[in-house]
Protein backbone atom coordinates (compact mmCIF):
# COMPACT_ATOMS: atom_id res chain seq x y z
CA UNK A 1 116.59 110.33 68.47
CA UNK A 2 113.19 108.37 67.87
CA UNK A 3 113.68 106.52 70.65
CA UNK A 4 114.09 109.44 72.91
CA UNK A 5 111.73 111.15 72.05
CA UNK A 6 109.47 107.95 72.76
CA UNK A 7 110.33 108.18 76.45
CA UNK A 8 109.86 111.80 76.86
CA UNK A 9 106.42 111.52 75.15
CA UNK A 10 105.88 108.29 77.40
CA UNK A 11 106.79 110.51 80.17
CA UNK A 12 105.06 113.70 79.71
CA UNK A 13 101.74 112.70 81.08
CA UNK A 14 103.16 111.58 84.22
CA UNK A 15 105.24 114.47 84.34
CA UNK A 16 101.96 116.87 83.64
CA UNK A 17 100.11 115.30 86.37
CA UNK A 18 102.84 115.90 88.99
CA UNK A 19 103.13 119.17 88.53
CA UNK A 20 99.27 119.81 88.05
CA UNK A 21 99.16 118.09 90.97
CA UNK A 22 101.01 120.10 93.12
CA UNK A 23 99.60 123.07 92.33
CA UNK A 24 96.22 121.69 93.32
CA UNK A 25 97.72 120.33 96.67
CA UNK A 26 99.26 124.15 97.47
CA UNK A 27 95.90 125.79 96.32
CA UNK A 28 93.49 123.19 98.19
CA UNK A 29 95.20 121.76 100.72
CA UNK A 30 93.56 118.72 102.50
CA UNK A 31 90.18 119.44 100.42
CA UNK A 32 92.57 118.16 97.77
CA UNK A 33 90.76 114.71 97.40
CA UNK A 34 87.25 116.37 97.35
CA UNK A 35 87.44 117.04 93.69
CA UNK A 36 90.64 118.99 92.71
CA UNK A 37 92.80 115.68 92.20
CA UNK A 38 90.49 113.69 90.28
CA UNK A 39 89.85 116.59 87.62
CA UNK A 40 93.63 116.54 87.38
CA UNK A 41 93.38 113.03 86.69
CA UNK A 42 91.23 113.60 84.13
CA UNK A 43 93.06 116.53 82.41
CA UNK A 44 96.12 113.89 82.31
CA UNK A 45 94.49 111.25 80.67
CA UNK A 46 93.23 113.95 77.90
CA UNK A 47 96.76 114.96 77.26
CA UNK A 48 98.06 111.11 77.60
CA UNK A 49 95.05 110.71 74.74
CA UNK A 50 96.50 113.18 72.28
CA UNK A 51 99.85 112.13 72.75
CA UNK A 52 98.68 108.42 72.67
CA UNK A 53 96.42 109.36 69.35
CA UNK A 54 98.76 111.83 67.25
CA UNK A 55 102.60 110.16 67.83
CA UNK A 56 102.10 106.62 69.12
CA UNK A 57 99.26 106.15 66.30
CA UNK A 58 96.53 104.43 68.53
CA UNK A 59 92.66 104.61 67.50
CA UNK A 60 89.92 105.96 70.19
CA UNK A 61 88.52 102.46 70.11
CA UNK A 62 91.73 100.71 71.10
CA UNK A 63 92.07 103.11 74.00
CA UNK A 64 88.57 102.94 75.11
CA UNK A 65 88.40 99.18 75.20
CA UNK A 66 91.24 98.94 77.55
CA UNK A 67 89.80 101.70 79.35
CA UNK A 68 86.54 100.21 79.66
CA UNK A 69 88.57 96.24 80.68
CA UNK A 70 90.40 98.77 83.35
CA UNK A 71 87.02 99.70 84.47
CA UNK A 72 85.82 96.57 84.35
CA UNK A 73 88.43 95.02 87.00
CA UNK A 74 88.09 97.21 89.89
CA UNK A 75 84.34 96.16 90.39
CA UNK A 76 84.53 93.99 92.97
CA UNK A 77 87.05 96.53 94.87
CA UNK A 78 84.73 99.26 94.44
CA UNK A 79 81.73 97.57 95.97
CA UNK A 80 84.04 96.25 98.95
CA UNK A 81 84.62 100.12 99.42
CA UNK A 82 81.39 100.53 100.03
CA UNK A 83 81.08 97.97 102.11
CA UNK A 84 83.96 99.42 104.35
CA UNK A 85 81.97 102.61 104.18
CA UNK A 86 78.67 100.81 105.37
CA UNK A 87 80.73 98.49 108.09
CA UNK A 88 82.33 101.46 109.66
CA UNK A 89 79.49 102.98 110.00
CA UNK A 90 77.02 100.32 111.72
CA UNK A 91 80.28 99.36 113.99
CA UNK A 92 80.28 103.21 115.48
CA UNK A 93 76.57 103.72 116.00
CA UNK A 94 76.23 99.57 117.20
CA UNK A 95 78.62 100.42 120.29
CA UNK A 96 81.48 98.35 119.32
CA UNK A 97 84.06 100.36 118.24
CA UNK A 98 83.39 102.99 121.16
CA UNK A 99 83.31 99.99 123.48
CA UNK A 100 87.05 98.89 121.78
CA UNK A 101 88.35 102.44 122.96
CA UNK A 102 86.73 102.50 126.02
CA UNK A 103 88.63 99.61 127.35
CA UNK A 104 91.84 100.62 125.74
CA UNK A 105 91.77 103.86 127.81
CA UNK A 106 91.52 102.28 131.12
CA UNK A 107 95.10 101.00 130.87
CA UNK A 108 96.54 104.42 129.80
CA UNK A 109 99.38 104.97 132.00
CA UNK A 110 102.49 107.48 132.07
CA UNK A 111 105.45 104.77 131.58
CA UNK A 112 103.31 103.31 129.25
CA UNK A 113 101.66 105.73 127.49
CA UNK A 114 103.67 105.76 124.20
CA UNK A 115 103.25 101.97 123.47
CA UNK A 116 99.89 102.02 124.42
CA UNK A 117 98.88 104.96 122.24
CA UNK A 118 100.94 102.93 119.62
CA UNK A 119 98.71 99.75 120.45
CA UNK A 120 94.97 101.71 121.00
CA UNK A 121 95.81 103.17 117.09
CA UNK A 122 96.13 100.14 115.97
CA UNK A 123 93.58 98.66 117.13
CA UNK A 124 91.08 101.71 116.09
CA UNK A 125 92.66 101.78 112.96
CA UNK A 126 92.41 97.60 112.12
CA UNK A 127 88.48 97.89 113.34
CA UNK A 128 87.80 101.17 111.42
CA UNK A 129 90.59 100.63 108.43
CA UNK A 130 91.08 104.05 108.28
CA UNK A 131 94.06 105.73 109.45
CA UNK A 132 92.75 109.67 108.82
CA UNK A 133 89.69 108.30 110.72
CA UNK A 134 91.71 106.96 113.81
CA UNK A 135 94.06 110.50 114.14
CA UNK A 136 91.67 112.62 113.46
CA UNK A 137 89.48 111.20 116.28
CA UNK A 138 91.68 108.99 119.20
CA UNK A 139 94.88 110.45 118.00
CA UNK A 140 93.48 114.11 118.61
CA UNK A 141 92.67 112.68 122.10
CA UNK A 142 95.96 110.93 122.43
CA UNK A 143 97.75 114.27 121.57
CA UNK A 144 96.37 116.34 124.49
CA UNK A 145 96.91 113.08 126.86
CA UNK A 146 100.59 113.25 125.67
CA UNK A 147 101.03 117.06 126.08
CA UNK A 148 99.72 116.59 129.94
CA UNK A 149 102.30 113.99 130.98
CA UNK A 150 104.95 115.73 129.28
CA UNK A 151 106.11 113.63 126.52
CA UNK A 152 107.58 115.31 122.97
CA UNK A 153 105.17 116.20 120.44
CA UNK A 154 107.17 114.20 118.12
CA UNK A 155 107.31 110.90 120.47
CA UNK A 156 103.21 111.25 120.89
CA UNK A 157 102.34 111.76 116.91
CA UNK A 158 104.94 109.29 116.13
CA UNK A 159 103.38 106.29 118.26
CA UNK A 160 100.10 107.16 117.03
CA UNK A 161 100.80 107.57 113.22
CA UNK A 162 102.57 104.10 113.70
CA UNK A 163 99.43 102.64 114.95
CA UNK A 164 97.16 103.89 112.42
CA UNK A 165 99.41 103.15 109.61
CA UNK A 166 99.74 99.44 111.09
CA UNK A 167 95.75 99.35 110.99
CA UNK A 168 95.62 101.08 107.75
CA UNK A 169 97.95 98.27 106.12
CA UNK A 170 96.95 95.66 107.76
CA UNK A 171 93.10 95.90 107.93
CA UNK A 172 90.52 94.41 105.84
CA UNK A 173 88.38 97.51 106.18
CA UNK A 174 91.53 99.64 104.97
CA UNK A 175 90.61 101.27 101.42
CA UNK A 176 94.40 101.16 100.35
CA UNK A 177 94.58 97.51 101.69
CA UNK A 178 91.76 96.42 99.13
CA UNK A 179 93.10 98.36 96.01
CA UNK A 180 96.49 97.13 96.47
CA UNK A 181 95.50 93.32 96.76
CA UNK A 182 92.78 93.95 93.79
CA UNK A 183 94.89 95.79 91.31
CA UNK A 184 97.82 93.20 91.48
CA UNK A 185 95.25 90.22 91.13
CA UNK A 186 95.92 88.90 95.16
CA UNK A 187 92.81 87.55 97.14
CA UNK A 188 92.21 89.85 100.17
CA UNK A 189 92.92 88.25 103.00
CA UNK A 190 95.77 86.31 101.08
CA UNK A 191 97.75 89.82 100.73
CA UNK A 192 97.14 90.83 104.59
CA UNK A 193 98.03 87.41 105.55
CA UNK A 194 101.41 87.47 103.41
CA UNK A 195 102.04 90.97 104.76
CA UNK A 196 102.72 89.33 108.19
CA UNK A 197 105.98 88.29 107.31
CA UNK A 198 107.11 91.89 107.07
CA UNK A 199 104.38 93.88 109.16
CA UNK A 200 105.05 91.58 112.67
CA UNK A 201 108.31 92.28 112.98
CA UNK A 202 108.44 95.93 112.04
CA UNK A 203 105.57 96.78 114.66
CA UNK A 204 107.58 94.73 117.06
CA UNK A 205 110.62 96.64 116.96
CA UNK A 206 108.40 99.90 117.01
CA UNK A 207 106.59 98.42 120.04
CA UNK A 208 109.79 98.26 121.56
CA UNK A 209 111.36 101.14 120.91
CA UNK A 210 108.11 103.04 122.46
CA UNK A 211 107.95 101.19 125.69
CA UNK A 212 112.06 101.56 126.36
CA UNK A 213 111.22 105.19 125.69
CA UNK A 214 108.23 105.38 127.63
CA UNK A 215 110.19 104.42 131.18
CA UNK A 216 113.25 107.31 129.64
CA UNK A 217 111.30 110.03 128.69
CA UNK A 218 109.86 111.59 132.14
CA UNK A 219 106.28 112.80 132.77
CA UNK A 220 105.51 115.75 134.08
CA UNK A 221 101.90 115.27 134.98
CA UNK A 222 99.30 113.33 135.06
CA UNK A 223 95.82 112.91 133.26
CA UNK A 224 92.73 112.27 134.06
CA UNK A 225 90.93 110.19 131.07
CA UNK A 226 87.50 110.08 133.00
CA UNK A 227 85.89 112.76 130.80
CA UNK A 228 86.31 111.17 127.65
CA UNK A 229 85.58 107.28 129.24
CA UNK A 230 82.20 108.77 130.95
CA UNK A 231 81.18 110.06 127.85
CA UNK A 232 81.90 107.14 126.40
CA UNK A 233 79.99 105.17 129.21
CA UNK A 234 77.29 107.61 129.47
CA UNK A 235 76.42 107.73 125.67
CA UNK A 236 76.58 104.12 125.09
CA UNK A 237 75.81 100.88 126.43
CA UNK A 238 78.52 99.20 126.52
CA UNK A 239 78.01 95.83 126.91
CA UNK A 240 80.52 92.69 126.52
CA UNK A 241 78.06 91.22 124.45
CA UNK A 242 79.43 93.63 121.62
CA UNK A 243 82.46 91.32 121.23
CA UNK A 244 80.59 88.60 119.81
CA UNK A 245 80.35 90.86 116.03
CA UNK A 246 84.08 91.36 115.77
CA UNK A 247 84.77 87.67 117.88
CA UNK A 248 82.48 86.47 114.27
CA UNK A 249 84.27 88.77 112.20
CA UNK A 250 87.30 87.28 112.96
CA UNK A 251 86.10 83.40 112.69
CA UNK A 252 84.70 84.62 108.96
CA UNK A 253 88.21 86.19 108.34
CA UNK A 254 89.86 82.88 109.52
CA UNK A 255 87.97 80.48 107.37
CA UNK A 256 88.31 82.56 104.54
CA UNK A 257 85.33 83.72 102.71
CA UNK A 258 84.57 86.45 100.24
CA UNK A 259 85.56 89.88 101.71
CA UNK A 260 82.14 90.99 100.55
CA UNK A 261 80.30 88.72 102.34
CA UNK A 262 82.39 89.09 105.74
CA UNK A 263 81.82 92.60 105.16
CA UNK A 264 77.94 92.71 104.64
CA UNK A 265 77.33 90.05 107.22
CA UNK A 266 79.28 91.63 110.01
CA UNK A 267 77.36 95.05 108.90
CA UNK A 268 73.92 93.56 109.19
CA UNK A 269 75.25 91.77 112.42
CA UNK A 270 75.94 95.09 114.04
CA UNK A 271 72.65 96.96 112.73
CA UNK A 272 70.87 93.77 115.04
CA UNK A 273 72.95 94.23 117.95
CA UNK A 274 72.84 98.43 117.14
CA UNK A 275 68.49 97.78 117.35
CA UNK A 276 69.39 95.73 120.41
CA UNK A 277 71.71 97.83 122.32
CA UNK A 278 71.41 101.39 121.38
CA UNK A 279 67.83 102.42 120.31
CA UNK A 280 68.31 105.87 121.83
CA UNK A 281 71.24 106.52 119.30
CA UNK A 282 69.24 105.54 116.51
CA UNK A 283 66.79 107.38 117.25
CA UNK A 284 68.93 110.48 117.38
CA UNK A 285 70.60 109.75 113.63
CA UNK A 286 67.34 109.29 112.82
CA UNK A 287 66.51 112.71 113.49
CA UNK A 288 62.57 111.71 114.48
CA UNK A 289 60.94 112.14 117.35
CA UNK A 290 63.20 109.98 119.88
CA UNK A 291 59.83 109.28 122.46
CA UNK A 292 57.83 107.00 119.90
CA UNK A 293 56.41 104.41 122.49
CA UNK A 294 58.57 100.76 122.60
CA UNK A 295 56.92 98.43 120.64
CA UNK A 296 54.52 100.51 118.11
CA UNK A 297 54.54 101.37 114.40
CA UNK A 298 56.60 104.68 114.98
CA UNK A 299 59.16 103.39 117.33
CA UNK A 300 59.80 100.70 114.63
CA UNK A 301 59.55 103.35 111.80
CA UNK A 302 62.65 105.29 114.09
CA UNK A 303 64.95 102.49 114.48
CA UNK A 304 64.57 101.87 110.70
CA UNK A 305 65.37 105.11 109.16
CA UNK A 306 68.55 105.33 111.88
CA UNK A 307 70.01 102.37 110.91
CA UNK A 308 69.44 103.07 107.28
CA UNK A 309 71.21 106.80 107.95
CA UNK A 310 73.96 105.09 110.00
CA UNK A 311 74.50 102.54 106.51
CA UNK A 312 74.94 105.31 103.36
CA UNK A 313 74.80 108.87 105.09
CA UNK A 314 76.96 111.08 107.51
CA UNK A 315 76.30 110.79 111.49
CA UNK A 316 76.59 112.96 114.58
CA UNK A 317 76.05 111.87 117.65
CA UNK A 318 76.26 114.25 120.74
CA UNK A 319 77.97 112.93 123.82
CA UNK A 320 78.27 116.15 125.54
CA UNK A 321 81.98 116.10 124.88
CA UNK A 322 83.62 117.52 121.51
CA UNK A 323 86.63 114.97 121.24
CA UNK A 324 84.09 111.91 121.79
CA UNK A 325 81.93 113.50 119.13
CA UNK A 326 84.45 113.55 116.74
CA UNK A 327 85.46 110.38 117.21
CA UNK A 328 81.56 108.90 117.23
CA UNK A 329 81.05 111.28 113.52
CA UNK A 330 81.29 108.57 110.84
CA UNK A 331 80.39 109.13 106.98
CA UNK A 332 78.84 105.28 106.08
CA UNK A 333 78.77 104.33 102.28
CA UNK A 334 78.63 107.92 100.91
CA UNK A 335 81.93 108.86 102.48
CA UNK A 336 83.75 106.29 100.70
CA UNK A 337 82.18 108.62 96.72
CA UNK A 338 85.32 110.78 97.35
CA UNK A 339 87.52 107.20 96.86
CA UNK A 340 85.77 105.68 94.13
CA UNK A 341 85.87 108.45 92.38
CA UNK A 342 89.54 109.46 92.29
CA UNK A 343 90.32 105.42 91.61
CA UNK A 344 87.67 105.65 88.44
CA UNK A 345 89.72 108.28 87.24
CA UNK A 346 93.33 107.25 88.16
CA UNK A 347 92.23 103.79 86.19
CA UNK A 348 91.17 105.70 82.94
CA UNK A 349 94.61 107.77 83.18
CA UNK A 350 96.34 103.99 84.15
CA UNK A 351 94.24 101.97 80.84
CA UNK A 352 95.26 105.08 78.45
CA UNK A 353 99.37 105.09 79.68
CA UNK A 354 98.90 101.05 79.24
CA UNK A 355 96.97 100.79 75.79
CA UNK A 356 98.97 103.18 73.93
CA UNK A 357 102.69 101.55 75.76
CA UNK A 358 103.78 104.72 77.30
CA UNK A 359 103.71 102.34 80.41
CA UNK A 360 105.31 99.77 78.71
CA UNK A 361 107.98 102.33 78.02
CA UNK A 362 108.74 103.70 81.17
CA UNK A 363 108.83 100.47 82.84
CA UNK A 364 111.43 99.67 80.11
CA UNK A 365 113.90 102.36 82.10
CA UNK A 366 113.73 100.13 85.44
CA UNK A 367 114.03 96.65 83.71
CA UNK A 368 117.65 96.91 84.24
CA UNK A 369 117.57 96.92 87.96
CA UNK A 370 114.70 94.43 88.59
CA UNK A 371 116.80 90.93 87.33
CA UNK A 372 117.06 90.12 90.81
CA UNK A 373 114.81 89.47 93.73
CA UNK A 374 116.10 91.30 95.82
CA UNK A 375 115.93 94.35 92.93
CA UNK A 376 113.30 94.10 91.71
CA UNK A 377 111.46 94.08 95.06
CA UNK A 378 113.63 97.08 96.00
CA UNK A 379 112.95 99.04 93.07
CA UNK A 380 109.30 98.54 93.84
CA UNK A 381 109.52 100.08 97.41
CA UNK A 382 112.01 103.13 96.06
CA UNK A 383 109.29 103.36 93.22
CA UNK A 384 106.65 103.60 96.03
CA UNK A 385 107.98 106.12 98.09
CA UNK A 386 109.26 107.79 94.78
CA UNK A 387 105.44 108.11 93.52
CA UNK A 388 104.06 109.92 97.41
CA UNK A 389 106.78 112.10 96.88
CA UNK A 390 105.87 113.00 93.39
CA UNK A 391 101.98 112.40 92.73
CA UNK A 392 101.72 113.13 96.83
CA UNK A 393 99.04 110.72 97.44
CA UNK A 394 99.06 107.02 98.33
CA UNK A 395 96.11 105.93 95.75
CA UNK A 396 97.89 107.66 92.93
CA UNK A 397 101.13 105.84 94.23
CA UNK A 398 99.65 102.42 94.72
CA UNK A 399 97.90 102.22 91.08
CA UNK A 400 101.08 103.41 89.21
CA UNK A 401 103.26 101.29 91.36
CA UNK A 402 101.05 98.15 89.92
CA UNK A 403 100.57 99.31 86.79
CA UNK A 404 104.46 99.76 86.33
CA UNK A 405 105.79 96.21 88.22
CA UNK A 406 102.53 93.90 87.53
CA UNK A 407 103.94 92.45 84.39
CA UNK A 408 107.51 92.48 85.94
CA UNK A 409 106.11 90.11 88.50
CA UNK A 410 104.25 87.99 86.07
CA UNK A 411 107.39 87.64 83.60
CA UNK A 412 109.93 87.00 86.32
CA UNK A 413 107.56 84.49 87.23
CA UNK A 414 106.91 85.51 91.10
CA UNK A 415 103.17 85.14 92.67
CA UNK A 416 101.63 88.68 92.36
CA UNK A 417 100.99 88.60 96.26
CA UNK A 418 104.95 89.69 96.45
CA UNK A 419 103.73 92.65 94.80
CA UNK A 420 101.15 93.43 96.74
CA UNK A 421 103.33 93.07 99.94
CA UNK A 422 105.96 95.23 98.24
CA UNK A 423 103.23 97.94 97.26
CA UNK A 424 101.87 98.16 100.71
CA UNK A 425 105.25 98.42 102.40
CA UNK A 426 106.39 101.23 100.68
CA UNK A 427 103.63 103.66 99.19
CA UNK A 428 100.88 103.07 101.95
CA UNK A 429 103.15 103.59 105.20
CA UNK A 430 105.60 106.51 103.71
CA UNK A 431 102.67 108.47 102.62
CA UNK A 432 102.46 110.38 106.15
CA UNK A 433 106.00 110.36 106.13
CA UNK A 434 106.41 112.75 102.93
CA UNK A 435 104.94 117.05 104.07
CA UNK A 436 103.25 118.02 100.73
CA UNK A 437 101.42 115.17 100.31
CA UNK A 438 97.62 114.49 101.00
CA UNK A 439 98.24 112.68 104.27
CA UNK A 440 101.28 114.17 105.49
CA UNK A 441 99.00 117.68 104.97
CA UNK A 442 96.31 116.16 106.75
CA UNK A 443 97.86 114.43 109.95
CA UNK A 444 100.28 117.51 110.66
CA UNK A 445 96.84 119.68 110.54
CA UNK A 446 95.08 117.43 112.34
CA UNK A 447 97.35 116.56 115.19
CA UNK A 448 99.16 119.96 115.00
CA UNK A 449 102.65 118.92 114.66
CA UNK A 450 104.98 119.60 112.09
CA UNK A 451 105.70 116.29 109.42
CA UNK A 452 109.49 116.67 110.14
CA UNK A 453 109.19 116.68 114.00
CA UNK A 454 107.18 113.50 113.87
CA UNK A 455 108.98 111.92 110.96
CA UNK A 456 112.02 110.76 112.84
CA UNK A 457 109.46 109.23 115.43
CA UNK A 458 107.19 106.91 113.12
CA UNK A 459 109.40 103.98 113.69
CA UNK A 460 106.98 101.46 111.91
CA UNK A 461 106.45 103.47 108.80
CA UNK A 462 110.45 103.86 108.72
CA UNK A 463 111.01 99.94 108.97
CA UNK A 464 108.29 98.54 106.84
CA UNK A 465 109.41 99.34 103.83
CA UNK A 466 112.97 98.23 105.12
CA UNK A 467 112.19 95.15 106.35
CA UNK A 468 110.43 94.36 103.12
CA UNK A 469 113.97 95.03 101.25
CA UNK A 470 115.79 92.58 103.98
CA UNK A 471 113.11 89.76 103.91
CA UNK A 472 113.57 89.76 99.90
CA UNK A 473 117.13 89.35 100.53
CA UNK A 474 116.67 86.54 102.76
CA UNK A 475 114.65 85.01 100.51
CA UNK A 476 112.20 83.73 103.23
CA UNK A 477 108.68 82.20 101.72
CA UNK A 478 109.11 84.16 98.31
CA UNK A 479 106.91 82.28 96.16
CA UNK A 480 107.22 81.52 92.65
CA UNK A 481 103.85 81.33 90.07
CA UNK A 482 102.89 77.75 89.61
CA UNK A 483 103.13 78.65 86.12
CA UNK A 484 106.95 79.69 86.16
């Protein structure tokens, strides 16, 4: 009976924070991450606290030290957030993310639209590492394309959620990318690099599948992309010279250094070229007088306080055309708070559940199906997908999911970037995939389509978590700890 009651106990804070949680996600809807989820955090790890305190028999200081180690751990990840925050910002206002798209549209063509919606998504996504960023801005655009040349609603969201879900895995920018790789103790690019094996072929399949549908599924008219390219065109200057930031990114990537300093170089990198190449949208986020003469104290003063702006604050830039403004708004360091805060507070609920063992104890009811590779890496993805469709958002899903299999990993003596992989496969891509959670609320608003009419269409975010099941099985480069 003692024992029981042990796992209910060890249970009931998870439990409370599903429920509270859903009640938050019905009464706020996509402004659920704003404030609403984090408090709901924090309520949890009260009750976790008592029960932690009063049955289990743990002292404040015991919990507060682990707490505090918790804390402690997700430094590094929390400054890299930033970083993405500061990065995504001086790439937008530099040019070279509206140059990327730019040259993506020009190949936009009816037979293949769908794999080339597919392809431009990723490709927004990997440079931006945000999927919410990428729909809500070249998806929206993608969307109306679709609807001209006649192609399902499903089909279009489907290509494009695949995209931006390849991006948002795969993406050193990506926010979930970082706090999967930092939580289960895997260097950055490490993780993305291991999450090849899986990602390639997944995305290939879904590449597929979207060009043999784009020559089946008949348009019915054509579109003209010249509005949103001449905006584009008109707004920046888009030179070639651009390429050489992401052309370094990529070499720093390559030879592997520090994700922080990749990060801040590239960033200070496309501030020069942002001086360089677009003064007159500096000058507008700077929000000063945009006629300061060339080479004088004010002019300098302008350029300075707009690439500043363009670094920690929100940014507007007017192109004269509302879907190229969305896609040019970006939010720079400060937009990134929102994150930070809800992973402070799903780490205190996390260091509470794990100091007092109620983790310990609930991971003690999966044991039994994790004493083989290919189960334990499958009970990680079901866990994964379980968690969206309970806590309904992919942070929530990604720390628990670590929390629950990190010393599973450890014991059964496998490297921890299996883990990572395993994480990423399963909670990051289903996320969109399940209607009451945070993204699947926000990308059916956003792109206007129903979850279930563009589930059965997001082929990649379907096989990923598959594939990861079958490449276990296989066996192929599944590492073991040095120390095993």
């Amino acid at each position: 009976m003692r024992n029981m009651m042990k796992y209910i106990l060890s249970l009931t804070p998870v439990v409370f924070l599903i429920v509270f949680l859903s009640i938050v996600i019905h009464v706020y809807g996509i402004d659920v991450l704003s404030g609403p989820s984090q408090l709901v955090l924090i309520v949890s790890t009260g009750i976790a606290v008592l029960i932690a305190m009063l049955y289990f028999h743990k002292t404040w200081k015991e919990l507060e030290t682990e707490i505090n180690h918790s804390v402690g751990s997700i430094g590094s990840p929390i400054v890299i957030l930033l970083l993405i925050g500061l990065l995504s910002g001086t790439w937008m206002v530099s040019g070279i993310v509206p140059m990327l798209i730019y040259y993506g549209m020009q190949i936009i063509n009816p037979h293949i639209f769908l794999i080339t919606s597919c392809l431009i998504s990723a490709i927004v996504s990997v440079m931006t590492g945000s999927s919410w960023t990428t729909v809500a801005t070249i998806g929206v655009a993608l969307m109306g394309i679709g609807k001209a040349q006649g192609f399902n609603d499903g089909w279009t969201a489907g290509a494009i959620l695949s995209g931006a879900y390849f991006g948002d895995k795969m993406s050193p920018l990506s926010d979930t990318t970082v706090l999967a790789s930092s939580l289960c103790g895997t260097p950055l690019f490490t993780h993305i690099k291991y999450m090849m094996i899986t990602t390639v072929p997944s995305f290939t399949i879904t590449l597929i599948i979207f060009l043999t549908a784009g020559f089946l599924v008949p348009a019915t008219a054509s579109i003209d992309t010249s509005a949103f390219t001449s905006a584009l065109s008109s707004t920046f200057n888009l030179s070639l010279w651009l390429l050489l930031v992401p052309i370094a990114t990529g070499w720093m990537i390559y030879k592997k250094m520090p994700a922080i300093i990749v990060l801040f170089a590239s960033s200070v990198m496309a501030i020069v070229f942002a001086v360089i190449f677009q003064p007159h949208i500096l000058a507008e986020v700077s929000g000063m007088d945009a006629k300061a003469i060339p080479g004088t104290l004010s002019s300098a003063i302008v350029l300075f306080k707009g690439a500043m702006t363009s670094c920690f604050r929100s940014t507007a830039i007017d192109s004269g055309f509302t879907p190229v403004n969305e896609l040019l708004a970006t939010r720079g360091m400060a937009g990134m708070l929102n994150t930070v805060w809800i992973i402070l507070c799903a780490i205190c609920f996390g260091g509470v559940l794990k100091a007092s063992g109620m983790l310990a104890n609930i991971v003690s009811l999966v044991i039994p199906l994790t004493k083989t590779r290919v189960g334990l890496v499958a009970s990680t993805v079901v866990s994964g997908i379980f968690f969206n469709a309970t806590a309904a958002d992919q942070f929530l899903s990604i720390m628990l999911n670590a929390s629950m299999f990190g010393e599973i990993y450890k014991k059964e003596g496998y490297e921890p970037r299996l883990l990572s992989r395993s994480i990423e496969d399963s909670s990051t891509v289903t996320s969109v995939l399940i209607p009451w959670s945070t993204c699947g609320m926000t990308q059916s608003t956003v792109l206007n389509v129903p979850t279930l009419t563009y589930l059965p269409y997001c082929f990649f975010n379907i096989l990923a978590p598959i594939t990861s099941i079958l490449v276990a099985a296989i066996g192929y480069k599944i590492y073991r700890s040095v120390n095993s």
